[in-house]
PDB file of N, CA and C in Angstrom:
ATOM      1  N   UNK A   1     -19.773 -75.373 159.878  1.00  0.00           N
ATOM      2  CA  UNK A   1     -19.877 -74.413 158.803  1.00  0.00           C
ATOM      3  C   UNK A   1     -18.562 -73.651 158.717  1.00  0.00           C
ATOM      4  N   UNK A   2     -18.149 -73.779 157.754  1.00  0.00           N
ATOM      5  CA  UNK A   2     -16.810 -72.939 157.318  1.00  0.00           C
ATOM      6  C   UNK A   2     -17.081 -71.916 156.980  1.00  0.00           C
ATOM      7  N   UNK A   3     -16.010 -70.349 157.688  1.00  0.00           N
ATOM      8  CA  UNK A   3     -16.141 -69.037 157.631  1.00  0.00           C
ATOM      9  C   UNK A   3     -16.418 -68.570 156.330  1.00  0.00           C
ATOM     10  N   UNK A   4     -15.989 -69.657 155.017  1.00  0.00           N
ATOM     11  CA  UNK A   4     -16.258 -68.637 153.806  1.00  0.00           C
ATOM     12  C   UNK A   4     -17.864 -69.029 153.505  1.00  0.00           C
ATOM     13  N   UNK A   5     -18.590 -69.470 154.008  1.00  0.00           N
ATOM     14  CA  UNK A   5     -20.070 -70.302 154.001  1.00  0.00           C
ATOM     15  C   UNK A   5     -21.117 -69.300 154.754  1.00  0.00           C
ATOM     16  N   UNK A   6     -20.366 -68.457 155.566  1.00  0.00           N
ATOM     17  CA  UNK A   6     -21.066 -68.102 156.511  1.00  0.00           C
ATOM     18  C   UNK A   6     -21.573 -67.018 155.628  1.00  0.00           C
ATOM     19  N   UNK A   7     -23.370 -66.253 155.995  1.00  0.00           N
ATOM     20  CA  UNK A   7     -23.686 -65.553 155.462  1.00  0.00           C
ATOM     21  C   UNK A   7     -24.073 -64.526 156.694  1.00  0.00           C
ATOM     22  N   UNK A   8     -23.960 -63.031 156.210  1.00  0.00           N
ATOM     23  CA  UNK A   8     -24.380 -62.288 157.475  1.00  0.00           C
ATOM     24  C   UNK A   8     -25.177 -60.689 156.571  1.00  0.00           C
ATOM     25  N   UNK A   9     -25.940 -60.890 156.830  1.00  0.00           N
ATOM     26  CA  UNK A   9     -26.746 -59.289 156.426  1.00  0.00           C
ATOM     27  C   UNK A   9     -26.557 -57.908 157.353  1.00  0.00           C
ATOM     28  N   UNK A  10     -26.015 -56.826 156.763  1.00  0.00           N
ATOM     29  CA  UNK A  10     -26.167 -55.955 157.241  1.00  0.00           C
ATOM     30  C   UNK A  10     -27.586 -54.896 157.198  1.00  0.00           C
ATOM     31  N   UNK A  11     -28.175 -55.210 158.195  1.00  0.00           N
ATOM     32  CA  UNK A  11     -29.648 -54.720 157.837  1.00  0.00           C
ATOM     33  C   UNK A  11     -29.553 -52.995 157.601  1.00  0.00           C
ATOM     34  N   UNK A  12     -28.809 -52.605 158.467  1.00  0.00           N
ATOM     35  CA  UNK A  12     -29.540 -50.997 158.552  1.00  0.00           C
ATOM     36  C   UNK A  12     -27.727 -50.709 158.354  1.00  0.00           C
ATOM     37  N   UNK A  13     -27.073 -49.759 157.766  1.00  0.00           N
ATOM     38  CA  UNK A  13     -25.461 -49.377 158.094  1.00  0.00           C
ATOM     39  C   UNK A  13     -25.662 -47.608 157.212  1.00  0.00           C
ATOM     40  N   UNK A  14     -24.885 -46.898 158.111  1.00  0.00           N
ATOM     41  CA  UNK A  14     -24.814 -45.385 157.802  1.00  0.00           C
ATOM     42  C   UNK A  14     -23.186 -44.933 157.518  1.00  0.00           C
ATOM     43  N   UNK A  15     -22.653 -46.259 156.997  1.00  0.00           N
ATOM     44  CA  UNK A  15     -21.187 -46.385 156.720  1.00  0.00           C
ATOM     45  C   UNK A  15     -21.381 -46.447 155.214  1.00  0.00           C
ATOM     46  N   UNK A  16     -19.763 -46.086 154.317  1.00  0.00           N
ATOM     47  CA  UNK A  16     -19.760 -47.058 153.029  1.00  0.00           C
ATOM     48  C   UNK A  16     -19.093 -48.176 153.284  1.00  0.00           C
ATOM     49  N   UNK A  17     -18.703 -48.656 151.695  1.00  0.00           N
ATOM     50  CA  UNK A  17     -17.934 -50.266 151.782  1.00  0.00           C
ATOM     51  C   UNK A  17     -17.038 -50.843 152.031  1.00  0.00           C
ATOM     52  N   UNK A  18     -16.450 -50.040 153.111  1.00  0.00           N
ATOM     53  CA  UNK A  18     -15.113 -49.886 154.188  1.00  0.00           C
ATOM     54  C   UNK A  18     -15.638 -51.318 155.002  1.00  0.00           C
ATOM     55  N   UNK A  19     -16.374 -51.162 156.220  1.00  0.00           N
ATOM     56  CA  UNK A  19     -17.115 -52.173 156.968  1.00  0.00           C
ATOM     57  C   UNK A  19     -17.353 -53.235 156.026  1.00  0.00           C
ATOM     58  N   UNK A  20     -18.479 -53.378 155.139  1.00  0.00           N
ATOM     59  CA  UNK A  20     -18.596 -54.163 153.693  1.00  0.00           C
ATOM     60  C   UNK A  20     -17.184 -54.858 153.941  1.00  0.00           C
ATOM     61  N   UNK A  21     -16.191 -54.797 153.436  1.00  0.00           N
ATOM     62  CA  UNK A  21     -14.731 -55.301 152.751  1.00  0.00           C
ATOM     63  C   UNK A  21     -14.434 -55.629 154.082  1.00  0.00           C
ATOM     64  N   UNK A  22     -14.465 -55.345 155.203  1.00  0.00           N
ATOM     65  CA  UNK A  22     -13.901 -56.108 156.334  1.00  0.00           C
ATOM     66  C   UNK A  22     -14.484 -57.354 156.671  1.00  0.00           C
ATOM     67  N   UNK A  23     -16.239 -57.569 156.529  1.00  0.00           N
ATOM     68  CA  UNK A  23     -16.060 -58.736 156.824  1.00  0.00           C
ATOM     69  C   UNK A  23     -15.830 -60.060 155.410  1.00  0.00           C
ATOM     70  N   UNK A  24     -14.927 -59.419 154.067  1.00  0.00           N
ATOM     71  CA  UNK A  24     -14.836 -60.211 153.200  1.00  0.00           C
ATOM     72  C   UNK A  24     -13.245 -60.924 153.982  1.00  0.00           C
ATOM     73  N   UNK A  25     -12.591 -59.793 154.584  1.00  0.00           N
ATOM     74  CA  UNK A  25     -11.141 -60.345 155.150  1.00  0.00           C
ATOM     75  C   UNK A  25     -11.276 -61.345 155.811  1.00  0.00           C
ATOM     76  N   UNK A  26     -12.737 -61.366 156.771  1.00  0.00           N
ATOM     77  CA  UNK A  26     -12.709 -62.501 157.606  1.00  0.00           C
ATOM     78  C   UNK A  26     -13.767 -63.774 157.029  1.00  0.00           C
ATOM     79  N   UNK A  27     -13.701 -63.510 155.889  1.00  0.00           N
ATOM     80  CA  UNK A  27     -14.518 -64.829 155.499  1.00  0.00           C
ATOM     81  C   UNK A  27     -16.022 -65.086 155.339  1.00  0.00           C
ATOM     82  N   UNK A  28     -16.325 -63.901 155.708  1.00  0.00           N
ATOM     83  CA  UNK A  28     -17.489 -63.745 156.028  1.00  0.00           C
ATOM     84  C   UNK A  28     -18.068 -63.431 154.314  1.00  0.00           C
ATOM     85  N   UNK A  29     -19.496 -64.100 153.945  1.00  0.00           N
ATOM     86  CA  UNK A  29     -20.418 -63.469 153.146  1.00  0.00           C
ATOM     87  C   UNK A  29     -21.092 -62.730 153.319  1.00  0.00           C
ATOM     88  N   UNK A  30     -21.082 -61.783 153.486  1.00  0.00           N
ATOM     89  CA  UNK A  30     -22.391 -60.560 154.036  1.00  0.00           C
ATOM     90  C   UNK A  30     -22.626 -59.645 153.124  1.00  0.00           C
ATOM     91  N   UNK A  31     -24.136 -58.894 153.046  1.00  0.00           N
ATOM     92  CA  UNK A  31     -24.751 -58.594 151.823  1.00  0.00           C
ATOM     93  C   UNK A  31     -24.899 -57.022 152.900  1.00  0.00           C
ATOM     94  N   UNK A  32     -25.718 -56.152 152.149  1.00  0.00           N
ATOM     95  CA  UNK A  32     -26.292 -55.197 153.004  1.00  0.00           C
ATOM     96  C   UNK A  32     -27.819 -54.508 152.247  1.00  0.00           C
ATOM     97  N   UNK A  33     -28.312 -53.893 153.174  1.00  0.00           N
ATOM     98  CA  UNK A  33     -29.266 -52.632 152.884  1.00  0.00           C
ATOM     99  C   UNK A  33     -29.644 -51.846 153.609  1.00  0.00           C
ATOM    100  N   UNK A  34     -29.699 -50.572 152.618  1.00  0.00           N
ATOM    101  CA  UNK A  34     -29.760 -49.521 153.005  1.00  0.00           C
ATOM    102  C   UNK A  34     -31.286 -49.107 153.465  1.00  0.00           C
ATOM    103  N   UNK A  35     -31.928 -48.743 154.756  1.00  0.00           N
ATOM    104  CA  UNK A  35     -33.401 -48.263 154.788  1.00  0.00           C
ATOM    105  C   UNK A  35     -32.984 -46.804 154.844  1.00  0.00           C
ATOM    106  N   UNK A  36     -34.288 -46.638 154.397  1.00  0.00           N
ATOM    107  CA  UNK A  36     -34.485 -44.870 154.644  1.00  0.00           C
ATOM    108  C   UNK A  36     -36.087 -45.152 155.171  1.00  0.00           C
ATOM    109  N   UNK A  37     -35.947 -44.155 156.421  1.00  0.00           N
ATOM    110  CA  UNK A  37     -37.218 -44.157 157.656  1.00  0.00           C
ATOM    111  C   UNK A  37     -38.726 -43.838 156.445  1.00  0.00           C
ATOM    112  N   UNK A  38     -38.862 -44.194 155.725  1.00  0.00           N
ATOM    113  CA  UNK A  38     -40.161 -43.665 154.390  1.00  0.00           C
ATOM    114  C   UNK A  38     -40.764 -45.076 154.519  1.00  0.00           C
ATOM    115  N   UNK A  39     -42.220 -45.209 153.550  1.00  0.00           N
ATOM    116  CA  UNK A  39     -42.642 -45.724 153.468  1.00  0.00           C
ATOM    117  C   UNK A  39     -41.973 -47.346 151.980  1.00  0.00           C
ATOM    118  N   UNK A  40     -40.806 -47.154 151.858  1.00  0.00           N
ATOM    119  CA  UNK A  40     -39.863 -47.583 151.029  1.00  0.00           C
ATOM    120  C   UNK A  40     -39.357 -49.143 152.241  1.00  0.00           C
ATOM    121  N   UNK A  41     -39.197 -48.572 153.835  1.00  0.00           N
ATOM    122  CA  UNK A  41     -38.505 -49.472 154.419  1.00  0.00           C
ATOM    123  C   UNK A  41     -38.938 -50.781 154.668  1.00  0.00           C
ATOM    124  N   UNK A  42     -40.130 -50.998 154.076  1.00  0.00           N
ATOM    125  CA  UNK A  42     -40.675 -53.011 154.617  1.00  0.00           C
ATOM    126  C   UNK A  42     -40.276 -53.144 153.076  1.00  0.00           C
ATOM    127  N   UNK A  43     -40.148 -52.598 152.014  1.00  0.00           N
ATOM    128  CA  UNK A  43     -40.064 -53.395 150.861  1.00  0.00           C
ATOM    129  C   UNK A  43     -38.555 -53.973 150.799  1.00  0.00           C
ATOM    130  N   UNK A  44     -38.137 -52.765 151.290  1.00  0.00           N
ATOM    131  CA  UNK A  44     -36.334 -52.945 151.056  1.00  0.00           C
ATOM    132  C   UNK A  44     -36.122 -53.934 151.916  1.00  0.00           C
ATOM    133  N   UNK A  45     -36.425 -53.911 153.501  1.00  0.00           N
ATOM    134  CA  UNK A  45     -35.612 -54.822 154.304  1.00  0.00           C
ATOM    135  C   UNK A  45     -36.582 -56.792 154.265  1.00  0.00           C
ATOM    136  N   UNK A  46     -37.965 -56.487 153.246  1.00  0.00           N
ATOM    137  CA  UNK A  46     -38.152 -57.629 152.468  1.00  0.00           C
ATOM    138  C   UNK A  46     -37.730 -58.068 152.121  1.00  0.00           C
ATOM    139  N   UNK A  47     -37.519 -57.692 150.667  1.00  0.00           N
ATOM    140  CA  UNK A  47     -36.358 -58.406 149.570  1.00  0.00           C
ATOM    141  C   UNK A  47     -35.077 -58.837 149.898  1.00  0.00           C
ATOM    142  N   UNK A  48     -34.616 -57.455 150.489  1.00  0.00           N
ATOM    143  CA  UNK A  48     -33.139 -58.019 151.084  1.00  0.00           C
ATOM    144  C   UNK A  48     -32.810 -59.451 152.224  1.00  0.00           C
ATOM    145  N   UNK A  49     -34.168 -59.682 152.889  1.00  0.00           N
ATOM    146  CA  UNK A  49     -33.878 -61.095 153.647  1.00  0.00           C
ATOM    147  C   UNK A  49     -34.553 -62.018 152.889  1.00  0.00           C
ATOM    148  N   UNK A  50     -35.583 -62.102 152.257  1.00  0.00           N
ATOM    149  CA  UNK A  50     -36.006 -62.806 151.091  1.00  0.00           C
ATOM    150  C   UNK A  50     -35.200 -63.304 150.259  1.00  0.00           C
ATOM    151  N   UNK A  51     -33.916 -62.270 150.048  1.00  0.00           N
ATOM    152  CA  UNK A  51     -32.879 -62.807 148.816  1.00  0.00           C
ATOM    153  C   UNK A  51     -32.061 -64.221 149.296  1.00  0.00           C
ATOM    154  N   UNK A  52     -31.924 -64.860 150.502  1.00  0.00           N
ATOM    155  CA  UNK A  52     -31.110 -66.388 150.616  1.00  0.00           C
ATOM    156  C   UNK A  52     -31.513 -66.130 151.832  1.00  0.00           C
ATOM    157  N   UNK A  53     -31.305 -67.680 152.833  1.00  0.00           N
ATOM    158  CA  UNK A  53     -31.273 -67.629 154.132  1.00  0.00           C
ATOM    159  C   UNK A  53     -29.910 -67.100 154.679  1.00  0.00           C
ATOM    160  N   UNK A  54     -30.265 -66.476 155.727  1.00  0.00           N
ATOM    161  CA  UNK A  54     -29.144 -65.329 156.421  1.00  0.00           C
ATOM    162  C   UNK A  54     -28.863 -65.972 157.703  1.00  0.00           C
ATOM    163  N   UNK A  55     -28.008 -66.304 157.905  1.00  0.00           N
ATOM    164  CA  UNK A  55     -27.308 -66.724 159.169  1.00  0.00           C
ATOM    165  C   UNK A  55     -27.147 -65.853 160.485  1.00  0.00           C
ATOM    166  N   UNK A  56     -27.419 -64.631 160.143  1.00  0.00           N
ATOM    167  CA  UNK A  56     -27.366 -63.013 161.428  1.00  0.00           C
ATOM    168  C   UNK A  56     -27.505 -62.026 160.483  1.00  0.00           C
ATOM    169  N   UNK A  57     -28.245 -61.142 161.107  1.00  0.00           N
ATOM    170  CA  UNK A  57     -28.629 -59.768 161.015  1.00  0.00           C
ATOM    171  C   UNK A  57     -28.038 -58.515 161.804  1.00  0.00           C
ATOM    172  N   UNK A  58     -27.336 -57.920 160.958  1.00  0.00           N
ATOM    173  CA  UNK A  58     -26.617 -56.718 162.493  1.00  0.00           C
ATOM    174  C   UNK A  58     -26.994 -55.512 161.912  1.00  0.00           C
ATOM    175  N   UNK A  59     -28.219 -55.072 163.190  1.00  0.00           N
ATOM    176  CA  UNK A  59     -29.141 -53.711 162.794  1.00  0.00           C
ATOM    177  C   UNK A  59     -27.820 -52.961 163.355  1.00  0.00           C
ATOM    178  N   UNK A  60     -27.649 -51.260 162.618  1.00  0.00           N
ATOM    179  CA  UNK A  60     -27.103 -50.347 163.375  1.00  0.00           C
ATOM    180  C   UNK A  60     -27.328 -49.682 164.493  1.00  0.00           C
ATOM    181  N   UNK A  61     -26.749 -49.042 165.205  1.00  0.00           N
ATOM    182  CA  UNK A  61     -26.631 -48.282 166.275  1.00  0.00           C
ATOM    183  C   UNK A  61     -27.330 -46.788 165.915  1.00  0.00           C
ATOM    184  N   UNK A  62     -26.674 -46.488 164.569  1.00  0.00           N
ATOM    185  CA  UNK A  62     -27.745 -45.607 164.372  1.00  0.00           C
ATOM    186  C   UNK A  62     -29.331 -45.600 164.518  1.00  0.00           C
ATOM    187  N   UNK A  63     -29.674 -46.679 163.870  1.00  0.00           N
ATOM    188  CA  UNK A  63     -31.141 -46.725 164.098  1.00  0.00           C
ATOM    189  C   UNK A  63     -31.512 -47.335 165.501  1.00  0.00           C
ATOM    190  N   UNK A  64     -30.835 -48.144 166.225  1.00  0.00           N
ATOM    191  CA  UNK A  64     -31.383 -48.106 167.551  1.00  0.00           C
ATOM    192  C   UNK A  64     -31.030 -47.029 168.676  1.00  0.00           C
ATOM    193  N   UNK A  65     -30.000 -46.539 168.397  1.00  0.00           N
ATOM    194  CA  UNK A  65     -29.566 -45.375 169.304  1.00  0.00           C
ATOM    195  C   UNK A  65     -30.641 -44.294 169.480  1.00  0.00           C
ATOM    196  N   UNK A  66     -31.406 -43.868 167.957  1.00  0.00           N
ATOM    197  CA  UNK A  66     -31.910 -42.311 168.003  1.00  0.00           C
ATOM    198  C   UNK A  66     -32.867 -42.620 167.991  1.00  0.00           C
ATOM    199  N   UNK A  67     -33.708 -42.251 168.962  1.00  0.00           N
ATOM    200  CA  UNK A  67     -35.178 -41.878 169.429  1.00  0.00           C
ATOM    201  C   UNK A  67     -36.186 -41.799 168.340  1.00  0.00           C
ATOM    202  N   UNK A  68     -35.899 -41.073 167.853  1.00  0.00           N
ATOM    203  CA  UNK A  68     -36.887 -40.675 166.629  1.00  0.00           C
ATOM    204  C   UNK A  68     -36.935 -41.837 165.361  1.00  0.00           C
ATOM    205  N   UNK A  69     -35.846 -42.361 165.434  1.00  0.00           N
ATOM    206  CA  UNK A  69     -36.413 -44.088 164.535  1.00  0.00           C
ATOM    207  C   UNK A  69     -36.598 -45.205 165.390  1.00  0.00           C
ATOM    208  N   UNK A  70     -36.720 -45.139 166.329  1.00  0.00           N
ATOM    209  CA  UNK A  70     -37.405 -46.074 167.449  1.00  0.00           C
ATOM    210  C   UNK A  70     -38.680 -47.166 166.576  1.00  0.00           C
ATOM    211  N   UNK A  71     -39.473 -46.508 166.015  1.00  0.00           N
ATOM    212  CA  UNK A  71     -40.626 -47.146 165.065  1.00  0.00           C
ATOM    213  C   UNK A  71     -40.071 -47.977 163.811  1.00  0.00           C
ATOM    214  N   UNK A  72     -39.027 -47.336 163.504  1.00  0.00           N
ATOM    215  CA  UNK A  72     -38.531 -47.815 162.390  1.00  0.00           C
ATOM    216  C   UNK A  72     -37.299 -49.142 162.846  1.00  0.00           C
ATOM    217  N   UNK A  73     -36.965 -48.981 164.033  1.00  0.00           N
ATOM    218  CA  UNK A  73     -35.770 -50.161 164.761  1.00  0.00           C
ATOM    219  C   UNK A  73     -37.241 -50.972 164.986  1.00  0.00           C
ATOM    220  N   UNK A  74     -38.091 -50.883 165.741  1.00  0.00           N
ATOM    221  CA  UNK A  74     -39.068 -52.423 166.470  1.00  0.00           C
ATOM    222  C   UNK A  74     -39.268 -52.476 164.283  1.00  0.00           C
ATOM    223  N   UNK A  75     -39.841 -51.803 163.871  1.00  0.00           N
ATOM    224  CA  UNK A  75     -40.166 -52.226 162.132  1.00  0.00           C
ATOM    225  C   UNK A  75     -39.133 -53.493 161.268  1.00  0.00           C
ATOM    226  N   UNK A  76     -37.878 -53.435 161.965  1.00  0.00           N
ATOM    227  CA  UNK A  76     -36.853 -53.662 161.272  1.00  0.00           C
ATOM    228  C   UNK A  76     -36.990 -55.514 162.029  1.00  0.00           C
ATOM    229  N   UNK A  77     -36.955 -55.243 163.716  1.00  0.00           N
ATOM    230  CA  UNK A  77     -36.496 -56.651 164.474  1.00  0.00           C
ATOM    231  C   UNK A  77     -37.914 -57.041 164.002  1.00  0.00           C
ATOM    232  N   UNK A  78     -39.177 -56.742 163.754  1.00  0.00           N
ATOM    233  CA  UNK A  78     -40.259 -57.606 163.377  1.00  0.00           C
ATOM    234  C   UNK A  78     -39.614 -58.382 162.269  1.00  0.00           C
ATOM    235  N   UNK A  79     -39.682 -57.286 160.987  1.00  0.00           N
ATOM    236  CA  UNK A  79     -39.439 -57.906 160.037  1.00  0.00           C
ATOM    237  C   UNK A  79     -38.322 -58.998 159.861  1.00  0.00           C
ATOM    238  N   UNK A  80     -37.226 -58.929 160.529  1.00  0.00           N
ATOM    239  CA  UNK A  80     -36.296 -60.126 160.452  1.00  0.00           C
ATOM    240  C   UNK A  80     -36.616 -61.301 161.423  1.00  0.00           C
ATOM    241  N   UNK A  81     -37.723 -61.120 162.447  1.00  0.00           N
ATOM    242  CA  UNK A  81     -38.155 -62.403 162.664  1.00  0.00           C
ATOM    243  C   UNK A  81     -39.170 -63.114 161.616  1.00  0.00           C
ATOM    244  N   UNK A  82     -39.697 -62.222 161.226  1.00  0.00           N
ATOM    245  CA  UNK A  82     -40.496 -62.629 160.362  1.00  0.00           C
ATOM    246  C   UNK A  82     -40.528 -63.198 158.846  1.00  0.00           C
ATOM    247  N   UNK A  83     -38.912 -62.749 158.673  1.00  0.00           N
ATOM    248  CA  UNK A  83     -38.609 -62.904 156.754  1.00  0.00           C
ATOM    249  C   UNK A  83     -36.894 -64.358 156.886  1.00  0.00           C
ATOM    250  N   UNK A  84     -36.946 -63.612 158.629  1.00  0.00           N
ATOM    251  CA  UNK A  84     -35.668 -64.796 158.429  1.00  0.00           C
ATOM    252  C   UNK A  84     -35.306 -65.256 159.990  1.00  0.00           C
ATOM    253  N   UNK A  85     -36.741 -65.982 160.726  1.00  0.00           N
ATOM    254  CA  UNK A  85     -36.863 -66.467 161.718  1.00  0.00           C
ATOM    255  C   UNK A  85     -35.540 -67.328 162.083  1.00  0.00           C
ATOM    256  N   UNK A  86     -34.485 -68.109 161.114  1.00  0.00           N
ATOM    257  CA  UNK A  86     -33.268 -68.791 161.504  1.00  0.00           C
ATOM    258  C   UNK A  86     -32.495 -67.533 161.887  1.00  0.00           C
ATOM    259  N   UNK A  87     -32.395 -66.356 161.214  1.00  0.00           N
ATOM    260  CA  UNK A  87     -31.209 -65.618 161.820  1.00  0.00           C
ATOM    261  C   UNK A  87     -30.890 -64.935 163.097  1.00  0.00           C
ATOM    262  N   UNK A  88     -29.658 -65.329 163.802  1.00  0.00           N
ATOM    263  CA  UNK A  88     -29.534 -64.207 164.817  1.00  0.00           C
ATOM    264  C   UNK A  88     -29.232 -63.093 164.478  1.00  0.00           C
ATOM    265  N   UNK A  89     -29.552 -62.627 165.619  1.00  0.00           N
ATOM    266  CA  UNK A  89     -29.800 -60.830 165.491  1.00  0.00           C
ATOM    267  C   UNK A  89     -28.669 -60.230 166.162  1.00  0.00           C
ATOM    268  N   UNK A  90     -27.565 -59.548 165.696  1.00  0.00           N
ATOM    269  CA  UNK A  90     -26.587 -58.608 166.410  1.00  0.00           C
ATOM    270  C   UNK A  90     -26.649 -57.119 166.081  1.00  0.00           C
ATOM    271  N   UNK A  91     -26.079 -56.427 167.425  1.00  0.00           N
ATOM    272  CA  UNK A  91     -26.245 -54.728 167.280  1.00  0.00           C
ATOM    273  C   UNK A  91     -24.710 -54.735 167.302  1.00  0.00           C
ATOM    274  N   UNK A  92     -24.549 -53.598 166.268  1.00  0.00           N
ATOM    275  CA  UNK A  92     -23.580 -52.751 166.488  1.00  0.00           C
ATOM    276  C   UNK A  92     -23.445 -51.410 167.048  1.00  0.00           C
ATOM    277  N   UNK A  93     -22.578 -51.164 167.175  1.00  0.00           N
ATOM    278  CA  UNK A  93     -22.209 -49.964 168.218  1.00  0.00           C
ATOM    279  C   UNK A  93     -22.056 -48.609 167.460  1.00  0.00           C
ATOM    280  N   UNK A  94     -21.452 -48.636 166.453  1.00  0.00           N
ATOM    281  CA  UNK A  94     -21.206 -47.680 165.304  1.00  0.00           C
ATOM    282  C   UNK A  94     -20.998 -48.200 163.952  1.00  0.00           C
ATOM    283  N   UNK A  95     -20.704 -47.397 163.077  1.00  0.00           N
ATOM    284  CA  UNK A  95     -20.472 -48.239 161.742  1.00  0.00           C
ATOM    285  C   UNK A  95     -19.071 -48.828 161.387  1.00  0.00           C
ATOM    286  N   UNK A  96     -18.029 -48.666 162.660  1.00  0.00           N
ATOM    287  CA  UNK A  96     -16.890 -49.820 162.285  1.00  0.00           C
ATOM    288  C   UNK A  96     -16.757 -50.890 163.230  1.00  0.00           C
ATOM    289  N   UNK A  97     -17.851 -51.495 163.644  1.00  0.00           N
ATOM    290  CA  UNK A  97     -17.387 -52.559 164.692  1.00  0.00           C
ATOM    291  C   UNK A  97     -18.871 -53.621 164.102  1.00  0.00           C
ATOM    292  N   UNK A  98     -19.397 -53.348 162.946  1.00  0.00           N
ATOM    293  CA  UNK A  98     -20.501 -54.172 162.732  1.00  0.00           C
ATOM    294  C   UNK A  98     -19.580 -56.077 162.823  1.00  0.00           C
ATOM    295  N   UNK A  99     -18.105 -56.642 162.542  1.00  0.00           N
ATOM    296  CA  UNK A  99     -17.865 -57.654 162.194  1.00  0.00           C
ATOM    297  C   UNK A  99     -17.902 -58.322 163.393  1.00  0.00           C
ATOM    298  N   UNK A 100     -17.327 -57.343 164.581  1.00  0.00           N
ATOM    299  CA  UNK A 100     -17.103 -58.076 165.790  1.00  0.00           C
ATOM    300  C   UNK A 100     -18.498 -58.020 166.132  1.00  0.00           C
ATOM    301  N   UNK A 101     -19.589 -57.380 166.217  1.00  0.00           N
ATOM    302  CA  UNK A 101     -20.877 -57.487 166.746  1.00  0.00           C
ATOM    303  C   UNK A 101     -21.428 -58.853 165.969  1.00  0.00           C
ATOM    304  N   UNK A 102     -21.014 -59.048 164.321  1.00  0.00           N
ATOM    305  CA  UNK A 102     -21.562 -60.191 163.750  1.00  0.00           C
ATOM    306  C   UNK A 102     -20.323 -61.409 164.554  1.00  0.00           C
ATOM    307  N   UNK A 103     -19.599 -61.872 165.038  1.00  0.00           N
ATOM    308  CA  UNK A 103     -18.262 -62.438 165.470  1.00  0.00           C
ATOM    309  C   UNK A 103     -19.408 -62.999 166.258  1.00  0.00           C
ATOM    310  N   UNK A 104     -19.884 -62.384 167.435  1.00  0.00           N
ATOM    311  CA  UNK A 104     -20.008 -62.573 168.772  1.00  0.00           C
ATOM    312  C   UNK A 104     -21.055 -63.684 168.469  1.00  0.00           C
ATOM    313  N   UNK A 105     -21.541 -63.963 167.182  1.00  0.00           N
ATOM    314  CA  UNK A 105     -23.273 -64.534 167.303  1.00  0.00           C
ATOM    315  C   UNK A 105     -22.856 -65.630 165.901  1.00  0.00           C
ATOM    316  N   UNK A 106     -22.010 -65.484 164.925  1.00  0.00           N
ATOM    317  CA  UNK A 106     -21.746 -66.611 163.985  1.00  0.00           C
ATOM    318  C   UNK A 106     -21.075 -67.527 164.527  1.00  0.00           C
ATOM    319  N   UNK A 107     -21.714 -69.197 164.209  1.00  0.00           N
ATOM    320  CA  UNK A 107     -20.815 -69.847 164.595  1.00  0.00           C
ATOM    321  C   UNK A 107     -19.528 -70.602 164.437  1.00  0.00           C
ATOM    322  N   UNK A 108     -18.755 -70.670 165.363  1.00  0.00           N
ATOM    323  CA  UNK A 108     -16.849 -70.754 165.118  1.00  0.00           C
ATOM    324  C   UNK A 108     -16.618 -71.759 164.142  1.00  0.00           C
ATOM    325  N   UNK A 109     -15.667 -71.764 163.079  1.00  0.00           N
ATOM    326  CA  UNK A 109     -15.143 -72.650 162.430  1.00  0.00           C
ATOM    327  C   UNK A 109     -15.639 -72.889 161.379  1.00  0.00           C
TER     328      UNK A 109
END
């Protein structure tokens, strides 16, 4: 699979389209969405893996870091086994290192 082929979803990001545009430098296709912890978040992170098969998923750090969306992070890894059982799953650390967290898990070439 060639890097411009590759598709990668940003499930959860508390960045703008700074991150977005980095992984266009590296070839990467990657889409995103935004959850908000409401009763809004299975529709959104539905559709959004529903929309093509996704090659990796990279939840944020925000939402796994803070305690208090704990419900809403296990909500999120269900749903992407469940809407897009082929994709791997990568964490990022903050909102500028989501490409290398997607790097570590797409495959080379």
């Amino acid at each position: 699979m060639s890097a411009c082929s590759r598709r990668c979803e940003i499930a959860v990001r508390r960045f703008g389209g700074a991150e977005l545009s980095r992984f266009g430098e590296y070839g990467i296709d990657a889409g995103m969405a935004l959850v908000v912890f409401d009763g809004s978040a299975e529709a959104t992170l539905v559709a959004a893996l529903s929309e093509r098969p996704w090659d990796l998923v990279v939840i944020g750090g925000g939402i796994r870091k803070t305690e208090q969306l704990l419900p809403l992070f296990e909500q999120i890894v269900n749903l992407v086994h469940r809407h897009a059982p082929q994709a791997a799953v990568a964490f990022n650390t903050s909102g500028g290192d989501s490409v290398e967290a997607a790097q570590r898990w797409l495959p080379v070439g």
